[in-house]
C-alpha atoms as a PDB file:
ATOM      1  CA  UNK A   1      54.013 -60.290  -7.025  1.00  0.00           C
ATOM      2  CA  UNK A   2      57.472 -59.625  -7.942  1.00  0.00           C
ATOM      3  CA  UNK A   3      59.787 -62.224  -5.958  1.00  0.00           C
ATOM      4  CA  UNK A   4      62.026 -61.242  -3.215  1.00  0.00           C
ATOM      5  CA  UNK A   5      65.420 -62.494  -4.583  1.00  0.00           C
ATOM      6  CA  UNK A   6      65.086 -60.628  -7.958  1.00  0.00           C
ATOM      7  CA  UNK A   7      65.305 -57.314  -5.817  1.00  0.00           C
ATOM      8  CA  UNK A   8      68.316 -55.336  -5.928  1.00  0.00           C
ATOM      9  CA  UNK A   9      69.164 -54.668  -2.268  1.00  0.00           C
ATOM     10  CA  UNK A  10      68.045 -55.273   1.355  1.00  0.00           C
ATOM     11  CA  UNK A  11      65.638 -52.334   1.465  1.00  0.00           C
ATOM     12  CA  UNK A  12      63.801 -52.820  -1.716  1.00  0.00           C
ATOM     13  CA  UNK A  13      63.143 -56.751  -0.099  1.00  0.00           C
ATOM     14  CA  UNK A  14      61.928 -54.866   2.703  1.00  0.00           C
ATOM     15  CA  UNK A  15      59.791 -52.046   1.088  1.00  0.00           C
ATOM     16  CA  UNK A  16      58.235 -55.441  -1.280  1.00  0.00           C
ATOM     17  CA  UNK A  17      57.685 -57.487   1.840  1.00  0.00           C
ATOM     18  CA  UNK A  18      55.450 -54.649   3.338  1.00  0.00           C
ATOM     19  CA  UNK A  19      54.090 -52.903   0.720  1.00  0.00           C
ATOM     20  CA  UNK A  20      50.488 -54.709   1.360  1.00  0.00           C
ATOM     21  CA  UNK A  21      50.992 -54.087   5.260  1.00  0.00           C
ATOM     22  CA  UNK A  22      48.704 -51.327   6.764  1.00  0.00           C
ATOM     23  CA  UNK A  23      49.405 -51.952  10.316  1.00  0.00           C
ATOM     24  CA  UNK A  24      52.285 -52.792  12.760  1.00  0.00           C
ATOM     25  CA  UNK A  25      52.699 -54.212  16.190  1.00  0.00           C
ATOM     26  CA  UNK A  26      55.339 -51.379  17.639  1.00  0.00           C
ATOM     27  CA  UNK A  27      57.419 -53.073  20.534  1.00  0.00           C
ATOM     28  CA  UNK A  28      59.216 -50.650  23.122  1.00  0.00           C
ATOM     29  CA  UNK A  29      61.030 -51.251  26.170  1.00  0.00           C
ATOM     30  CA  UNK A  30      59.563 -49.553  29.564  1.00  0.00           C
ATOM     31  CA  UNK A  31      61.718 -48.576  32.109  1.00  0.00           C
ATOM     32  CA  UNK A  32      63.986 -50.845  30.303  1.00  0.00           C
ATOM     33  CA  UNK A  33      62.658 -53.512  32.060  1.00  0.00           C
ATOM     34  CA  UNK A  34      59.044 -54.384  30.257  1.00  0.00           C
ATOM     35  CA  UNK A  35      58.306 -55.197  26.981  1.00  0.00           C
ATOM     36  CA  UNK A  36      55.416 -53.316  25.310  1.00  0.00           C
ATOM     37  CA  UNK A  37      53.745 -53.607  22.486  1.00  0.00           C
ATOM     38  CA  UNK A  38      50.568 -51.681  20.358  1.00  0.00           C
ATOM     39  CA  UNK A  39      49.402 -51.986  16.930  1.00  0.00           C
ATOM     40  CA  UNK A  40      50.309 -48.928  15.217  1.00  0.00           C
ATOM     41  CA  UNK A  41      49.252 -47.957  11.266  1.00  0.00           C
ATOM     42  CA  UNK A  42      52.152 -46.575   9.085  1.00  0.00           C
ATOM     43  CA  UNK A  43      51.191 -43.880   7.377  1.00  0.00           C
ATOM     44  CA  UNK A  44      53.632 -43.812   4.536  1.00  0.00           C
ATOM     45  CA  UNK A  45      52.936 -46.632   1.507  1.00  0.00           C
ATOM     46  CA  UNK A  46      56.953 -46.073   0.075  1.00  0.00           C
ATOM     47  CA  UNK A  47      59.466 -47.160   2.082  1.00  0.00           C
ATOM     48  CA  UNK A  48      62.712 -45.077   1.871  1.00  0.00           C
ATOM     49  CA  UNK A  49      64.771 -47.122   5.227  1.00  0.00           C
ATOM     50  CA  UNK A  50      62.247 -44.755   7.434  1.00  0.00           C
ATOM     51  CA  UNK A  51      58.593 -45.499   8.931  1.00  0.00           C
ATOM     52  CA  UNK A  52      56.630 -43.157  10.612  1.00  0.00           C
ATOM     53  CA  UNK A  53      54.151 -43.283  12.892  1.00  0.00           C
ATOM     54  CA  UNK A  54      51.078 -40.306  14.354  1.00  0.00           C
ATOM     55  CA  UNK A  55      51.332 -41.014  18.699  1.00  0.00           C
ATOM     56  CA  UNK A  56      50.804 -38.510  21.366  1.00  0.00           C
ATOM     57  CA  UNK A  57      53.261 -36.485  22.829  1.00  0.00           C
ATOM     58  CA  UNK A  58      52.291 -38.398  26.662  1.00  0.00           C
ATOM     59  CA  UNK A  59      51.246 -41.454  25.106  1.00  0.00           C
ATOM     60  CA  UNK A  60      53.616 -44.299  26.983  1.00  0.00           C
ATOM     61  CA  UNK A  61      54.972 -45.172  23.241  1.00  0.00           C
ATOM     62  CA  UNK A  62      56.171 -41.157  23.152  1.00  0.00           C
ATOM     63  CA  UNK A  63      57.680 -41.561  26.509  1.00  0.00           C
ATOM     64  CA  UNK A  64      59.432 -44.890  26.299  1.00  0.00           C
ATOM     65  CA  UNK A  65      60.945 -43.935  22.845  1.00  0.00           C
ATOM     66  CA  UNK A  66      62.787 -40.732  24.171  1.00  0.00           C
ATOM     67  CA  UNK A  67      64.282 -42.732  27.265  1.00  0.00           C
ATOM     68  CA  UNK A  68      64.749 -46.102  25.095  1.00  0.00           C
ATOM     69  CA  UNK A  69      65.375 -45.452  21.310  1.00  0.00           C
ATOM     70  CA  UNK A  70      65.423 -49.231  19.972  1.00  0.00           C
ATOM     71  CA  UNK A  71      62.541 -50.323  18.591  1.00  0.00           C
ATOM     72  CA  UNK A  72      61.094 -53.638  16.986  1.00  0.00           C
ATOM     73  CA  UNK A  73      58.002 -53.552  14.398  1.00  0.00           C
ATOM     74  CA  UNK A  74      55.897 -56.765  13.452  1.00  0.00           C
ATOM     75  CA  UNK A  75      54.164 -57.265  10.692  1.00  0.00           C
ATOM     76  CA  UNK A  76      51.644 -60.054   9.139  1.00  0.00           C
ATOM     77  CA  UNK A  77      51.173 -60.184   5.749  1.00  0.00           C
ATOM     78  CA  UNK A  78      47.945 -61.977   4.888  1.00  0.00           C
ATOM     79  CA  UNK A  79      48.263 -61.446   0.998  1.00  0.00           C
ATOM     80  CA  UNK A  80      50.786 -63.361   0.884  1.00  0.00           C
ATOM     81  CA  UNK A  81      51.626 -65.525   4.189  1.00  0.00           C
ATOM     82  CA  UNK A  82      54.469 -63.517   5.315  1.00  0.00           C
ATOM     83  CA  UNK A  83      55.750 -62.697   9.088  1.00  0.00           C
ATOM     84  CA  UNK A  84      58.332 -59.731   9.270  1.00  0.00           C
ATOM     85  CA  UNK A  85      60.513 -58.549  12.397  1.00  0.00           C
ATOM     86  CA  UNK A  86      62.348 -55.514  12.005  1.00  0.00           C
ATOM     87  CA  UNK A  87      64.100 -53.547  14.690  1.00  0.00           C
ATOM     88  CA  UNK A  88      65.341 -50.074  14.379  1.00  0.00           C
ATOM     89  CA  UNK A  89      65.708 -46.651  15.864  1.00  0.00           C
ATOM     90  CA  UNK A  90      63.087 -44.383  17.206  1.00  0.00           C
ATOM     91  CA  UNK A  91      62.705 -40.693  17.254  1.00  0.00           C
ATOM     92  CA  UNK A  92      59.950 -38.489  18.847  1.00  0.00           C
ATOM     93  CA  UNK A  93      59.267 -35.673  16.310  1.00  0.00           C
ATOM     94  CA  UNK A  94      57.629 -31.951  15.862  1.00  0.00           C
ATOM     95  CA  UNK A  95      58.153 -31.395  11.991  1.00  0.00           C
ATOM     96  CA  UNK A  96      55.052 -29.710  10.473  1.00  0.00           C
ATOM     97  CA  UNK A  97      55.861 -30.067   6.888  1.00  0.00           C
ATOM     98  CA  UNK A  98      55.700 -33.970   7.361  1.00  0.00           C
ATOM     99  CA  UNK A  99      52.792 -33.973   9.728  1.00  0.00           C
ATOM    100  CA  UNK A 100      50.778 -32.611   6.912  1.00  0.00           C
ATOM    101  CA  UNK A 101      52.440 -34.452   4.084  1.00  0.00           C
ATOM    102  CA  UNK A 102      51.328 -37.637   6.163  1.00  0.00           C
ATOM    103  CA  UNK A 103      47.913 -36.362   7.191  1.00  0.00           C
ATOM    104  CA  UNK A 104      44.882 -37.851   6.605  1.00  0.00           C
ATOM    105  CA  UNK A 105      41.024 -37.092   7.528  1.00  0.00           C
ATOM    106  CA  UNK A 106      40.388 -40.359   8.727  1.00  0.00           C
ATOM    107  CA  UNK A 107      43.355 -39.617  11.405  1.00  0.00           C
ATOM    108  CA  UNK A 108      40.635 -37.234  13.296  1.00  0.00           C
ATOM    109  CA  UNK A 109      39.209 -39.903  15.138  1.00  0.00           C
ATOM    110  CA  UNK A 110      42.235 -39.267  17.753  1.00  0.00           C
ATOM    111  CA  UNK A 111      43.452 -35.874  16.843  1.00  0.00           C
ATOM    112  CA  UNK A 112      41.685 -32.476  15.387  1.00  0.00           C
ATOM    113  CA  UNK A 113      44.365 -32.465  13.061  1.00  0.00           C
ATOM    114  CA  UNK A 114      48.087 -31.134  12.220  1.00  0.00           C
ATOM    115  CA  UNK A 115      47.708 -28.616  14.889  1.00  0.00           C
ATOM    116  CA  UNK A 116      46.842 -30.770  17.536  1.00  0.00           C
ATOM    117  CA  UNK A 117      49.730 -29.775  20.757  1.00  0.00           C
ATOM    118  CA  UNK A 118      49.312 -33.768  21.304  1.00  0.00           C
ATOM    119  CA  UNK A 119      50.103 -34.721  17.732  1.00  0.00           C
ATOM    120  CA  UNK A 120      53.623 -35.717  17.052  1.00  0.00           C
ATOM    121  CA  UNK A 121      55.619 -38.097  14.639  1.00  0.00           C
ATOM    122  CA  UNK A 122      57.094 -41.571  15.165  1.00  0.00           C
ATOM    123  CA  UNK A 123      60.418 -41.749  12.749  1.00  0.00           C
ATOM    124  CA  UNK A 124      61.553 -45.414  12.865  1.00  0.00           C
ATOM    125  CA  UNK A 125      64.683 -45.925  10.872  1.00  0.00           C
ATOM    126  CA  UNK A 126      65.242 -49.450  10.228  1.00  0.00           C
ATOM    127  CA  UNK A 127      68.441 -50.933  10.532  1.00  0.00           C
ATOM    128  CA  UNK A 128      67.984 -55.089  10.217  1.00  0.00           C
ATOM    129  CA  UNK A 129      64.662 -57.386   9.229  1.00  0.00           C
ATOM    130  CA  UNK A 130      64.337 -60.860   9.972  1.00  0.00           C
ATOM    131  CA  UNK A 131      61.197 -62.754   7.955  1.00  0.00           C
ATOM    132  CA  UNK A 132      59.511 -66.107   7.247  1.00  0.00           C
ATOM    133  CA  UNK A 133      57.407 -66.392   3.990  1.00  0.00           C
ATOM    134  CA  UNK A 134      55.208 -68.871   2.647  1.00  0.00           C
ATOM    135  CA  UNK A 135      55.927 -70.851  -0.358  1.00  0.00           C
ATOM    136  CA  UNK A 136      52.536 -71.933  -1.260  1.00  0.00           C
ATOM    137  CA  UNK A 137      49.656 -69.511  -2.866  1.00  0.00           C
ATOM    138  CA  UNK A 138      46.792 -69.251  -1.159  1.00  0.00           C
ATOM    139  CA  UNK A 139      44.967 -72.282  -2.935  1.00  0.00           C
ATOM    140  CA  UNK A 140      47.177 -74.916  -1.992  1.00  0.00           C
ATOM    141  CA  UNK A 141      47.012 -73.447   1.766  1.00  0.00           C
ATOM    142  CA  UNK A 142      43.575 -73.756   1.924  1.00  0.00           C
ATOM    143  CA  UNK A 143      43.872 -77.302   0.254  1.00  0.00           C
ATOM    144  CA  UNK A 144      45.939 -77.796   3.336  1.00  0.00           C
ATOM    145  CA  UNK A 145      44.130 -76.435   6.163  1.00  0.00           C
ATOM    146  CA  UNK A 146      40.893 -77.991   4.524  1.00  0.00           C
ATOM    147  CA  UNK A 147      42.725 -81.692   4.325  1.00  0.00           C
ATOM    148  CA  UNK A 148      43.822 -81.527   8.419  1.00  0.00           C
ATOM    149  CA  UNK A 149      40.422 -80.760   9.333  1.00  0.00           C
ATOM    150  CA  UNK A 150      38.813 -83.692   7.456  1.00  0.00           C
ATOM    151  CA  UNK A 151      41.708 -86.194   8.145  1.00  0.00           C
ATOM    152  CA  UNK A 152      42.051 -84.582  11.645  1.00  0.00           C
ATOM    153  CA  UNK A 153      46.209 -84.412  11.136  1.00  0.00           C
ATOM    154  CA  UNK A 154      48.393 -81.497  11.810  1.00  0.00           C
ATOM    155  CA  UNK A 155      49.011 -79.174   8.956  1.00  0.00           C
ATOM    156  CA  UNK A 156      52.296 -78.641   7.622  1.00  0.00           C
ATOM    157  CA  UNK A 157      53.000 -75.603   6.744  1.00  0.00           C
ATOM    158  CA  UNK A 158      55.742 -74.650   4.610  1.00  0.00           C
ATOM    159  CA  UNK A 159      57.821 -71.508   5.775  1.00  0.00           C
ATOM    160  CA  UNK A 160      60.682 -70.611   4.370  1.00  0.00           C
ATOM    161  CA  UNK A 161      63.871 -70.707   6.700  1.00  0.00           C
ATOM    162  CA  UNK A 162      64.392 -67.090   8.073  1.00  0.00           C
ATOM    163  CA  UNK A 163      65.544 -64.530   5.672  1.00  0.00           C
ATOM    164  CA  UNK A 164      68.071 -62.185   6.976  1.00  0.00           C
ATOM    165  CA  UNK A 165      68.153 -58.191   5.709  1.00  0.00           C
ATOM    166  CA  UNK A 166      70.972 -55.955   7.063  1.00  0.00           C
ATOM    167  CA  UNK A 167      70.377 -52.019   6.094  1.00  0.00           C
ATOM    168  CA  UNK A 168      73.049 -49.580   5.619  1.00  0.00           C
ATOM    169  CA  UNK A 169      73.754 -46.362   7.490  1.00  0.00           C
END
């Protein structure tokens, strides 16, 4: 895997970070009062500064987006030990086109497809990304994890410090 700080800019750090990420934990804010969170899958693979996201139109994630825009997405990347925060705008959306550009079969399980009244889109534009990564490969973690449990010690992991991204526009 390429490494993060041979990347040209904030969103390509991003778009590596979670390019192995198939689902999100989606936080809103209810009645601006509760936080809420639901994992999610994003259904595009290329990030481009926007995620989207299939919901229904009177899910509670629909309705807590159009009275409360600002999002956070988290995401845990078990490839290669990483923990992502991102926070962002939200939009509710009706576009056709990019409900069947995004469309996939296995998305019938909670709609009957593109024309579905419920169906809408999720457009999360991301705007700033805090994330902790591991420095180890998986071989010297398990060394780890293996050497607490037989010496019953802690394990130390080793995180980097948190990384910072700020997004333009």
């Amino acid at each position: 895997m390429q490494e993060i700080k041979n990347l040209a800019n904030d969103e390509q750090q991003f778009a590596e970070l979670i390019k192995d990420v198939k689902f999100v934990m989606f936080t809103t804010l209810e009645n601006r009062s509760f936080i809420h969170s639901r994992p999610m899958t994003i259904l595009e693979k290329e990030f481009d500064g926007e995620l989207w996201f299939f919901a229904s139109h009177s899910s509670d994630i629909a309705k807590q987006i159009e009275s409360y825009a600002l999002v956070n997405l988290t995401f845990s990347n078990t490839k290669d030990f990483s923990f992502i925060s991102a926070s962002g705008f939200a939009e509710v959306m009706d576009d056709r086109a990019k409900k069947e550009e995004l469309w996939d079969p296995s998305y019938k399980t909670w709609f009957s497809g593109v024309d579905d009244p419920e169906l809408c889109l999720v457009k999360v534009v991301v705007k700033n990304v805090d994330y902790w990564k591991s420095h180890d490969s998986k071989l010297v973690q398990l060394i780890g994890f293996t050497k607490a449990i037989l010496s019953g010690e802690k394990h130390k992991q080793k995180l980097s410090q948190r990384e910072h991204l700020e997004f333009k526009s």
